[in-house]
N, C-alpha and C. Protein backbone atom coordinates (compact mmCIF):
# COMPACT_ATOMS: atom_id res chain seq x y z
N UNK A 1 47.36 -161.95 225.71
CA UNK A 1 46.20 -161.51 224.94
C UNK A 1 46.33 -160.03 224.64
N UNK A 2 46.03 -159.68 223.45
CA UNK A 2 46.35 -158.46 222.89
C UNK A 2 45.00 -157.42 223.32
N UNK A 3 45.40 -156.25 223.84
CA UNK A 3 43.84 -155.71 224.18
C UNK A 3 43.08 -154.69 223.51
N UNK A 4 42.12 -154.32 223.54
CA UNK A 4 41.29 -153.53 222.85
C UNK A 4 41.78 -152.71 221.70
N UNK A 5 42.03 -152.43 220.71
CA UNK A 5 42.90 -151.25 219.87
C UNK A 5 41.31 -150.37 219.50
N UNK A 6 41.73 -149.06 219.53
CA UNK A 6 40.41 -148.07 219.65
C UNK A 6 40.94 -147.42 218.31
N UNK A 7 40.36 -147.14 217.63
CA UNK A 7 40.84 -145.73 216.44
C UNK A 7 39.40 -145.35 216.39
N UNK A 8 39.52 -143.62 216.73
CA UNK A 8 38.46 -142.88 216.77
C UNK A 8 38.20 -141.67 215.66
N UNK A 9 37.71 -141.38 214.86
CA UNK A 9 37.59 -140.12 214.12
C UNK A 9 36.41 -139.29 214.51
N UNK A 10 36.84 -137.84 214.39
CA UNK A 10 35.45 -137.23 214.69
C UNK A 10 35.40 -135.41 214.17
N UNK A 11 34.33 -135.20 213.66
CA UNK A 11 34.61 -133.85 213.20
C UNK A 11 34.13 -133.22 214.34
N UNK A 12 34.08 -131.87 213.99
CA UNK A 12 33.56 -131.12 214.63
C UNK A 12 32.58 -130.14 214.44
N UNK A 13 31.60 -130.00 214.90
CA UNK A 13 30.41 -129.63 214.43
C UNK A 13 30.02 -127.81 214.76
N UNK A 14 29.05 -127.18 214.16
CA UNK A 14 29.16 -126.18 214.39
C UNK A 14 28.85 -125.94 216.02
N UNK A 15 27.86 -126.03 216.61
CA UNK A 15 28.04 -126.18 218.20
C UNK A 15 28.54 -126.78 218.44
N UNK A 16 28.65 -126.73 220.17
CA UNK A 16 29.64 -127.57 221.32
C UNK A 16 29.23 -128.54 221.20
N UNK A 17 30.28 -129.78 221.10
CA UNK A 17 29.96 -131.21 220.89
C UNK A 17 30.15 -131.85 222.12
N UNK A 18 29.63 -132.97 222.64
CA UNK A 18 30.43 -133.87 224.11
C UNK A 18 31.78 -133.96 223.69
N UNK A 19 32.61 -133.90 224.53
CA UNK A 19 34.09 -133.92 224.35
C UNK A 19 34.66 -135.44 224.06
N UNK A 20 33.95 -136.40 224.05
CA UNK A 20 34.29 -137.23 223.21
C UNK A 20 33.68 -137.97 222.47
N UNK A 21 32.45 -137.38 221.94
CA UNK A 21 31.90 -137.55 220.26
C UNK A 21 31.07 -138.25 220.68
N UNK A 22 30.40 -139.10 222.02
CA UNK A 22 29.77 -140.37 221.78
C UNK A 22 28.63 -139.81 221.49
N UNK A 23 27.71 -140.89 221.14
CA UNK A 23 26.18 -140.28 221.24
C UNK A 23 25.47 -140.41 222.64
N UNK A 24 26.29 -140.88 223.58
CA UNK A 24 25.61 -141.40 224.83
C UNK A 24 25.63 -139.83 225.90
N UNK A 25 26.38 -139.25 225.26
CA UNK A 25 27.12 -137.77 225.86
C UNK A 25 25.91 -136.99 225.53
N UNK A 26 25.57 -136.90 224.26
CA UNK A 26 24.63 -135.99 223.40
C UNK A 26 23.18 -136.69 223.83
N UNK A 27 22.91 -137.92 224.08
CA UNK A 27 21.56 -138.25 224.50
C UNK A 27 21.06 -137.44 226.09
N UNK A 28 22.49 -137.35 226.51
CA UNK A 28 22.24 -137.41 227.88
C UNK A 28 20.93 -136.39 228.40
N UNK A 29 21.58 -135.50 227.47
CA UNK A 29 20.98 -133.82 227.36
C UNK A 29 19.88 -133.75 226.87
N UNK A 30 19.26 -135.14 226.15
CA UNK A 30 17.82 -134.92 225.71
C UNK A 30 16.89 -135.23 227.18
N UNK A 31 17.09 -135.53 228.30
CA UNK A 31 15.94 -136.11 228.96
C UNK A 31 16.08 -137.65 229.12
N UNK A 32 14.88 -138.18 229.88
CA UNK A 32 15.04 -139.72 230.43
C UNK A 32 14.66 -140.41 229.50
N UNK A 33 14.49 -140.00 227.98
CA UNK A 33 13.80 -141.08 227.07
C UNK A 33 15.28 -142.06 226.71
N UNK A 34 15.41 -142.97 226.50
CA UNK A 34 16.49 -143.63 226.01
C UNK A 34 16.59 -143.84 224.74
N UNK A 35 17.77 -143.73 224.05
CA UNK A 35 17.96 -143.83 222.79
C UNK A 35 17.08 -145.70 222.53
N UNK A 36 16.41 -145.63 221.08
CA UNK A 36 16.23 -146.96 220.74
C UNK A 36 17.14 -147.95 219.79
N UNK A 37 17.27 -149.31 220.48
CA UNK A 37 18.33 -150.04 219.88
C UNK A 37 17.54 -150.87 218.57
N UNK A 38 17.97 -151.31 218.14
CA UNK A 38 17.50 -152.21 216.93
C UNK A 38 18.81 -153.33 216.60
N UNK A 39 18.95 -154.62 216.40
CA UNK A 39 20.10 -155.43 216.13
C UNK A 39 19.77 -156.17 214.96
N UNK A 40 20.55 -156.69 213.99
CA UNK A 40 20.19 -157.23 212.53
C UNK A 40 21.49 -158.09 212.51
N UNK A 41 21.94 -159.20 212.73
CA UNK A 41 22.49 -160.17 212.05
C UNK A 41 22.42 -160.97 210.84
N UNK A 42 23.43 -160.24 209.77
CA UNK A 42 23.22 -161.23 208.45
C UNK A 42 24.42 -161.94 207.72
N UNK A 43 24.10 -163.10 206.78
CA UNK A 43 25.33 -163.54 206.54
C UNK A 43 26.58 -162.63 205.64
N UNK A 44 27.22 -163.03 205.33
CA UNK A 44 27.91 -162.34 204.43
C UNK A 44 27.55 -162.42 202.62
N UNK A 45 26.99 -161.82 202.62
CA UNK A 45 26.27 -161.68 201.15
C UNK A 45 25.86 -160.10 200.77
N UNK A 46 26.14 -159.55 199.44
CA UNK A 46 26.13 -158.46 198.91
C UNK A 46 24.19 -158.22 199.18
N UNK A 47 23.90 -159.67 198.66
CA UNK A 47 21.93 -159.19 198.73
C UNK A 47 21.20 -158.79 199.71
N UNK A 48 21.92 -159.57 200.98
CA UNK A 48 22.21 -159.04 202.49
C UNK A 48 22.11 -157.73 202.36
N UNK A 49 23.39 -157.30 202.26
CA UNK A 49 23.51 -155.85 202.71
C UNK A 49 22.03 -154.88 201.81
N UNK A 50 22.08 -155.42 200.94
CA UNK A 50 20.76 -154.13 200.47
C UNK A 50 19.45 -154.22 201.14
N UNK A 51 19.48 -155.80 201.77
CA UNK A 51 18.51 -156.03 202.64
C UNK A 51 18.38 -155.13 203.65
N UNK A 52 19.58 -155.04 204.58
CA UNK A 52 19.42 -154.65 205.41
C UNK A 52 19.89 -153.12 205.32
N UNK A 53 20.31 -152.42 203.98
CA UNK A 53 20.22 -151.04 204.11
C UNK A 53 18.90 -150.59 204.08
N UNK A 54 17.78 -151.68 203.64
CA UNK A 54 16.26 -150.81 203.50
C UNK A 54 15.84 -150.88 204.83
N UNK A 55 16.43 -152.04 205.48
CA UNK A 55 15.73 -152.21 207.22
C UNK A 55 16.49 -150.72 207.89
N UNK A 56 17.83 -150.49 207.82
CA UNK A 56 18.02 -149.01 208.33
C UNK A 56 16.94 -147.80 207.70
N UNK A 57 17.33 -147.93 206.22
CA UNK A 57 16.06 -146.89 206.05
C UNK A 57 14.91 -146.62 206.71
N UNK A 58 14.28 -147.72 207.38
CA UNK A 58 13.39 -147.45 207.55
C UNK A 58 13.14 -147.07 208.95
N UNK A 59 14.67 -147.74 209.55
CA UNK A 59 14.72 -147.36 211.46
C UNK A 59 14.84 -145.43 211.06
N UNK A 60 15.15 -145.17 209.90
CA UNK A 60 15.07 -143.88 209.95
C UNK A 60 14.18 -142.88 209.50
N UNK A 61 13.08 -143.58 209.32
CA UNK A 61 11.70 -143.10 208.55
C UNK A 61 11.33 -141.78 209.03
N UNK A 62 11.54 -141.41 210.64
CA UNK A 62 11.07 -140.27 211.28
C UNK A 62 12.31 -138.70 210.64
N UNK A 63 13.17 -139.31 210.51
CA UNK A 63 14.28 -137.98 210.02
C UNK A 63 13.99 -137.21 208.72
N UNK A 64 14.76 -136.05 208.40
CA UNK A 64 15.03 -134.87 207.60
C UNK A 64 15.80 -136.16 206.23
N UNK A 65 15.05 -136.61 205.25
CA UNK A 65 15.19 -137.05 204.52
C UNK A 65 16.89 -136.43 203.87
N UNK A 66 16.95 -135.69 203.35
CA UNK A 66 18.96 -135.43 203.45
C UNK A 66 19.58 -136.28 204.19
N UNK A 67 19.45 -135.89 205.78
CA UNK A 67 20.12 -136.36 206.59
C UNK A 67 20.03 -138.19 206.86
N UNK A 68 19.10 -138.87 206.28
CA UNK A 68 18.64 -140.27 205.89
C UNK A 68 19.51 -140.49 205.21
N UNK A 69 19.49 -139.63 203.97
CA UNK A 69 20.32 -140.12 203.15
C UNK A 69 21.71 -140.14 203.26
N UNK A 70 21.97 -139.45 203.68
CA UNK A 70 23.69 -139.34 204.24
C UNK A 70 23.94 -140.65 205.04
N UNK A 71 23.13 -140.53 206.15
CA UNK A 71 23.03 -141.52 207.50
C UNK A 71 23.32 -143.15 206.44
N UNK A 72 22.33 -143.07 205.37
CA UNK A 72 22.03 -144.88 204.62
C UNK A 72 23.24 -144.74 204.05
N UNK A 73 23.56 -143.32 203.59
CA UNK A 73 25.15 -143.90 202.34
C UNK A 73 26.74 -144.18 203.52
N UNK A 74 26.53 -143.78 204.52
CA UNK A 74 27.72 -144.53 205.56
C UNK A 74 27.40 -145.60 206.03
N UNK A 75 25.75 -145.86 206.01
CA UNK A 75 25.49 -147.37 206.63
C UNK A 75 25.92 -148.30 205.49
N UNK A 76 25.97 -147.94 204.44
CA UNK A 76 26.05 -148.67 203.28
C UNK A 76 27.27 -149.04 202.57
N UNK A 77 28.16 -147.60 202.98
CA UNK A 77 29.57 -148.31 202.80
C UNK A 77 30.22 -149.10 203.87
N UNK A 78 29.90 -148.83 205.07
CA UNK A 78 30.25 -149.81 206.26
C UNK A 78 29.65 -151.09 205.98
N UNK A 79 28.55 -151.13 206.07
CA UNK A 79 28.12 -152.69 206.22
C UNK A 79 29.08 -153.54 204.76
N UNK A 80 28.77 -152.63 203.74
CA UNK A 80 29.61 -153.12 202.59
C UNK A 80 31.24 -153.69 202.26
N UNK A 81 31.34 -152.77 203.31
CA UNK A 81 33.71 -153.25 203.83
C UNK A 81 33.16 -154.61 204.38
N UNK A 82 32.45 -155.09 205.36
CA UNK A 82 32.40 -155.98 206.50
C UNK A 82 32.09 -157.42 205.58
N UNK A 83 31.02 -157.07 204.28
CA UNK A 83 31.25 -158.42 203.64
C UNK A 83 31.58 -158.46 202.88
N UNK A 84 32.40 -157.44 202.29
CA UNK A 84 33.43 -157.77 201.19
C UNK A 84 34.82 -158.45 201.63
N UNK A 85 35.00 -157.75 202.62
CA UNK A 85 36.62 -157.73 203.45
C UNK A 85 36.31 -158.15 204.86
N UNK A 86 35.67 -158.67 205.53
CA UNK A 86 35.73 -159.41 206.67
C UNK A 86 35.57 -160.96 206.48
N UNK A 87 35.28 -161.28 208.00
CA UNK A 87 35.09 -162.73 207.73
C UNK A 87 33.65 -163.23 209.07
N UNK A 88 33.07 -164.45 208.50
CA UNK A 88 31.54 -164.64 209.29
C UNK A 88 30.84 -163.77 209.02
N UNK A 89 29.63 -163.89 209.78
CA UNK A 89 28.74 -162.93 210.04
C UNK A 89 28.94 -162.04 210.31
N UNK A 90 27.50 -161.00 210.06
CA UNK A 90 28.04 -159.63 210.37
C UNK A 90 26.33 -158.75 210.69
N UNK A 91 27.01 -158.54 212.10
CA UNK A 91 26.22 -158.21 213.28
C UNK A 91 25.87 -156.21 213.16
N UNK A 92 24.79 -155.96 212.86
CA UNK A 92 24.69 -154.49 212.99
C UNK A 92 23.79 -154.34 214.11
N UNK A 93 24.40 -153.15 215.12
CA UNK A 93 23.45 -152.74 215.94
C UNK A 93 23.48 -150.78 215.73
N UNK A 94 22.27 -150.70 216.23
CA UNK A 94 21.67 -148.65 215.60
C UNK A 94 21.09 -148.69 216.54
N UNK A 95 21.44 -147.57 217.20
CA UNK A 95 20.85 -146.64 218.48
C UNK A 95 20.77 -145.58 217.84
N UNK A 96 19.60 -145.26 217.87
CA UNK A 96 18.52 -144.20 217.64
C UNK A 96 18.43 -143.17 218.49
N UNK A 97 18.58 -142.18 218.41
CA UNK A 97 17.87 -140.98 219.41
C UNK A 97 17.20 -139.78 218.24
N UNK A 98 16.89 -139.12 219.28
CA UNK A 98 16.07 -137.97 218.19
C UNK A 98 16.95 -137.26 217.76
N UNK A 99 18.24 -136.87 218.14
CA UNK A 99 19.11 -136.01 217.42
C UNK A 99 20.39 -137.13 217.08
N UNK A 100 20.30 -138.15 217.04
CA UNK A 100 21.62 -138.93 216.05
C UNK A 100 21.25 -140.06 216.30
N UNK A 101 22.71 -140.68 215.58
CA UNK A 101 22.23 -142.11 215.34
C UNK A 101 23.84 -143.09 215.37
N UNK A 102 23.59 -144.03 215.82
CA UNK A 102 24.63 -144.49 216.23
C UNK A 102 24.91 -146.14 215.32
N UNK A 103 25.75 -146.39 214.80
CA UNK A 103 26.22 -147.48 213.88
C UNK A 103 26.85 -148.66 214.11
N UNK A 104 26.78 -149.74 214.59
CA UNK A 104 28.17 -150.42 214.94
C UNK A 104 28.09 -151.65 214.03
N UNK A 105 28.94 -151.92 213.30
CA UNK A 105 28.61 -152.82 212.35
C UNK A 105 30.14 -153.91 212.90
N UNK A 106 29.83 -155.41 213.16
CA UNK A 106 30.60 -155.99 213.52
C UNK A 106 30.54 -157.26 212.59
N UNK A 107 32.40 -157.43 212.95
CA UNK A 107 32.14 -159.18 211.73
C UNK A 107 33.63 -159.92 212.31
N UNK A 108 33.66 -160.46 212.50
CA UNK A 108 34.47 -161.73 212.89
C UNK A 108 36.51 -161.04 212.33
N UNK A 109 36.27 -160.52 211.46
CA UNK A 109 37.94 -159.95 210.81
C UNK A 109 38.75 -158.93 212.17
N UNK A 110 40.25 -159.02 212.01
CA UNK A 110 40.67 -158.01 212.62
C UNK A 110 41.25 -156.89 211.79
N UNK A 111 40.87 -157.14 210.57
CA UNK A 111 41.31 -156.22 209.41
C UNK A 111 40.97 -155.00 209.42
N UNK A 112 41.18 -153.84 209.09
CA UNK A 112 40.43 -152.44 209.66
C UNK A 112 40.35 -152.59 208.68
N UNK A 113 39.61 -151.40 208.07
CA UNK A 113 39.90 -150.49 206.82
C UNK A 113 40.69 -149.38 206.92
N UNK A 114 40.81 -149.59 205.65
CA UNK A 114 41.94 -148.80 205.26
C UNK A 114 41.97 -147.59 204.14
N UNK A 115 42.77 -146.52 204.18
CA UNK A 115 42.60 -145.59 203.18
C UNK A 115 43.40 -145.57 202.17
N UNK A 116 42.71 -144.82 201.44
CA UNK A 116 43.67 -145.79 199.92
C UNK A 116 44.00 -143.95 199.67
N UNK A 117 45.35 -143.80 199.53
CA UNK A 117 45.71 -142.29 199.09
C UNK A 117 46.24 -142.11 197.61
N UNK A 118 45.65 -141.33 197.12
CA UNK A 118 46.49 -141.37 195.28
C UNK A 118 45.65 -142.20 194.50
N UNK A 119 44.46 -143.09 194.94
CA UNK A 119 43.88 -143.90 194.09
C UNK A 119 43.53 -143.62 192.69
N UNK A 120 43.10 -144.45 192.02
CA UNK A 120 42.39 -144.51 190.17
C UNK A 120 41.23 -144.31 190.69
N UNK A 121 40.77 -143.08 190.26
CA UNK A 121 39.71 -142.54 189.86
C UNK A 121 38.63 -143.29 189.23
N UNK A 122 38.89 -144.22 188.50
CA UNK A 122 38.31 -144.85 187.24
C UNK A 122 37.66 -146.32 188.36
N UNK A 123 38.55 -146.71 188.95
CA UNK A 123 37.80 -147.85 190.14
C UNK A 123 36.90 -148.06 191.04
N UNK A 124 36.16 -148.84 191.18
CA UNK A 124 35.21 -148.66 191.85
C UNK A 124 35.65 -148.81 193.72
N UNK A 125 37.02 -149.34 194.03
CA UNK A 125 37.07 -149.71 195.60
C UNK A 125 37.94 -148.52 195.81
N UNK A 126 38.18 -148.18 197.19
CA UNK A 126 39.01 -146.99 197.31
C UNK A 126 38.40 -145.98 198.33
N UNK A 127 37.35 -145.79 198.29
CA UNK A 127 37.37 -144.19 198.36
C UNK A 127 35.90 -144.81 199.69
N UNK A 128 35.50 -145.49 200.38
CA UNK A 128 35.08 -145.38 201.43
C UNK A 128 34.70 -144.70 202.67
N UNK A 129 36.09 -145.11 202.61
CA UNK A 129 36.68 -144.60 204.14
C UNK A 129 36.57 -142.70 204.04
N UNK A 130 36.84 -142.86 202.91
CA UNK A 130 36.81 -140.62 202.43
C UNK A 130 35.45 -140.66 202.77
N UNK A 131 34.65 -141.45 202.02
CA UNK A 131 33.21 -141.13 202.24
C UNK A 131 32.68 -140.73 203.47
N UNK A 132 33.07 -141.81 204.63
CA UNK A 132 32.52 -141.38 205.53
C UNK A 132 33.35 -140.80 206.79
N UNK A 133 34.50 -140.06 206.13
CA UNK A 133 34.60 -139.30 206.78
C UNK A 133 34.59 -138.32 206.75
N UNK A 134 33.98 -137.94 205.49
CA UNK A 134 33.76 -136.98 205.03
C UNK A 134 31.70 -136.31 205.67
N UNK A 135 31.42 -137.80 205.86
CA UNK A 135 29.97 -137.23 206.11
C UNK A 135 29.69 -137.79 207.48
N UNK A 136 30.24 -138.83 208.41
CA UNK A 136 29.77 -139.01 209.97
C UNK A 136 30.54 -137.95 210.60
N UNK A 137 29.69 -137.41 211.49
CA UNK A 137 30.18 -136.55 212.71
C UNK A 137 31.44 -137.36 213.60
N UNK A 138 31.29 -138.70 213.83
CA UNK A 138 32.34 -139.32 214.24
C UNK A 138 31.83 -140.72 213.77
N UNK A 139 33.18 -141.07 213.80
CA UNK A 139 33.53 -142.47 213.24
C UNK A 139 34.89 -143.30 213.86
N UNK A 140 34.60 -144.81 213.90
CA UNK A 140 36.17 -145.37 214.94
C UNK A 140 35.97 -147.06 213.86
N UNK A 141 36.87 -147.71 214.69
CA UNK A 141 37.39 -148.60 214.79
C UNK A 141 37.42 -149.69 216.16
N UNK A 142 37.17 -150.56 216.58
CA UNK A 142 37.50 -151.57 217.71
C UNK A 142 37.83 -152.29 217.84
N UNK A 143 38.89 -152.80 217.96
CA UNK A 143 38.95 -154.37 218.25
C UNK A 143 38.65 -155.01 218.99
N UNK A 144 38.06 -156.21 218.60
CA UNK A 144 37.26 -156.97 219.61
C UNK A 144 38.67 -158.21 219.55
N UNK A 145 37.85 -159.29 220.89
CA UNK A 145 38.97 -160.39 220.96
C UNK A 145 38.28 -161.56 219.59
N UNK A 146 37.06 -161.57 218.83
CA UNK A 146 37.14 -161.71 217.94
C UNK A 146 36.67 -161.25 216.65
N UNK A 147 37.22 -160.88 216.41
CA UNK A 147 36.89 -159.35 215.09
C UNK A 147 37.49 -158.26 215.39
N UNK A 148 35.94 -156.86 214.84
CA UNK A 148 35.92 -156.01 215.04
C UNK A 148 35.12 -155.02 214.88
N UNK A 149 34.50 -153.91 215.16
CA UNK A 149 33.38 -152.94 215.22
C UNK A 149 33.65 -152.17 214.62
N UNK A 150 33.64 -151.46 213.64
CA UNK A 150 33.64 -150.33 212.49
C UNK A 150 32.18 -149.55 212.99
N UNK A 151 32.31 -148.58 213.70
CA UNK A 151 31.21 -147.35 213.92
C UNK A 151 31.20 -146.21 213.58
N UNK A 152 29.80 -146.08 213.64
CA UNK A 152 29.74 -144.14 213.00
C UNK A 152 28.46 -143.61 213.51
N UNK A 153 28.72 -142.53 213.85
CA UNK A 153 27.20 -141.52 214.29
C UNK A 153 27.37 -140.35 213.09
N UNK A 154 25.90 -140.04 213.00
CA UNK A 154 25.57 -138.89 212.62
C UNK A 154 24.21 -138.46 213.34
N UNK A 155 24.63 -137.08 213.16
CA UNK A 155 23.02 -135.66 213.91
C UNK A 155 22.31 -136.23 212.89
N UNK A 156 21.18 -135.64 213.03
CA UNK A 156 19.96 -135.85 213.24
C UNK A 156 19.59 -134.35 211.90
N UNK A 157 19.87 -133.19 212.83
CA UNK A 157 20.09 -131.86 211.87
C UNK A 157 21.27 -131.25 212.05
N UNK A 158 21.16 -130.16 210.96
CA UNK A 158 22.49 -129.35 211.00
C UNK A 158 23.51 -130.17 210.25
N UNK A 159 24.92 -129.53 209.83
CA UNK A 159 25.70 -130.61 209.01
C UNK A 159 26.56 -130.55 210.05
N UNK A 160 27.62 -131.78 209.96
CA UNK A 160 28.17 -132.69 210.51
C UNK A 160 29.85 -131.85 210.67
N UNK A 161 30.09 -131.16 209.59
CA UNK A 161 31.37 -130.49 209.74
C UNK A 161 30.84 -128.96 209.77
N UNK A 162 32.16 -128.36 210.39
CA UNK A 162 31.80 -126.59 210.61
C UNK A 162 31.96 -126.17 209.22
N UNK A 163 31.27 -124.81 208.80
CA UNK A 163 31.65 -124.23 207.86
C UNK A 163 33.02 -123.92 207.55
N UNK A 164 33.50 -123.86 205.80
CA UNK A 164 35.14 -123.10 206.01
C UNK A 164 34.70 -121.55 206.47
């Protein structure tokens, strides 16, 4: 049996970050409140996903509207790889805290995503994966023994990469 494969991305932010990106590192430091979970299982369908990008919207109703928006456009290209390019259902769970937010979007495929380098401009598939790594503070990959977890956090405030 083949075991776990991890691929992790993560920027770095203008303060000291937990040394390994989780949000469980960064909750720690808020106090005994616990981050809140929320879980959404839906089939694989495009109408789905807009469904359930308004149900995130709204787990994010309390935030800095920018930072919503950033947060919905990585929830939105993630959940979006999982039923275009996965397979079964596809399981989202969001942990909430007051300063981030945590993503795990799961679906039955062992397919990662992938980055497309040199792409046509003019196409609409491609450019994802830039997206959000361009805007989650960290972002990975998991393999599960069936599927796989495509995750991403983002803060809460402040932006996600240091200044040049």
């Amino acid at each position: 049996m083949a075991g776990n494969h991890v691929i992790s991305f993560q920027r770095t932010a203008g303060t000291a970050d937990a040394a390994d990106g989780s949000l469980a590192s960064e909750v720690a430091d808020q106090g005994p409140q616990p981050p809140r979970r929320l879980t959404l299982t839906i089939p694989r369908s495009a109408q789905m996903v807009t469904q359930a990008r308004h149900w995130f919207r709204d787990a994010l109703s309390g935030w800095d509207q920018d930072r919503a928006a950033e947060a919905e456009s990585l929830f939105s290209e993630v959940a979006t790889n999982a039923v275009r390019h996965g397979r079964g259902q596809v399981t989202i769970t969001v942990r909430l805290a007051s300063e981030a937010v945590r993503c795990d979007v799961r679906d039955q495929s062992w397919r990662a995503p992938g980055r497309t380098c040199g792409h046509d401009l003019d196409l609409e598939d491609g450019r994802g994966i830039a997206i959000v790594t361009a805007l989650a503070h960290a972002w990975g990959v998991r393999r599960r023994l069936r599927g796989k977890t495509v995750w991403f956090e983002i803060l809460a405030s402040g932006r996600n990469v240091s200044p040049l």
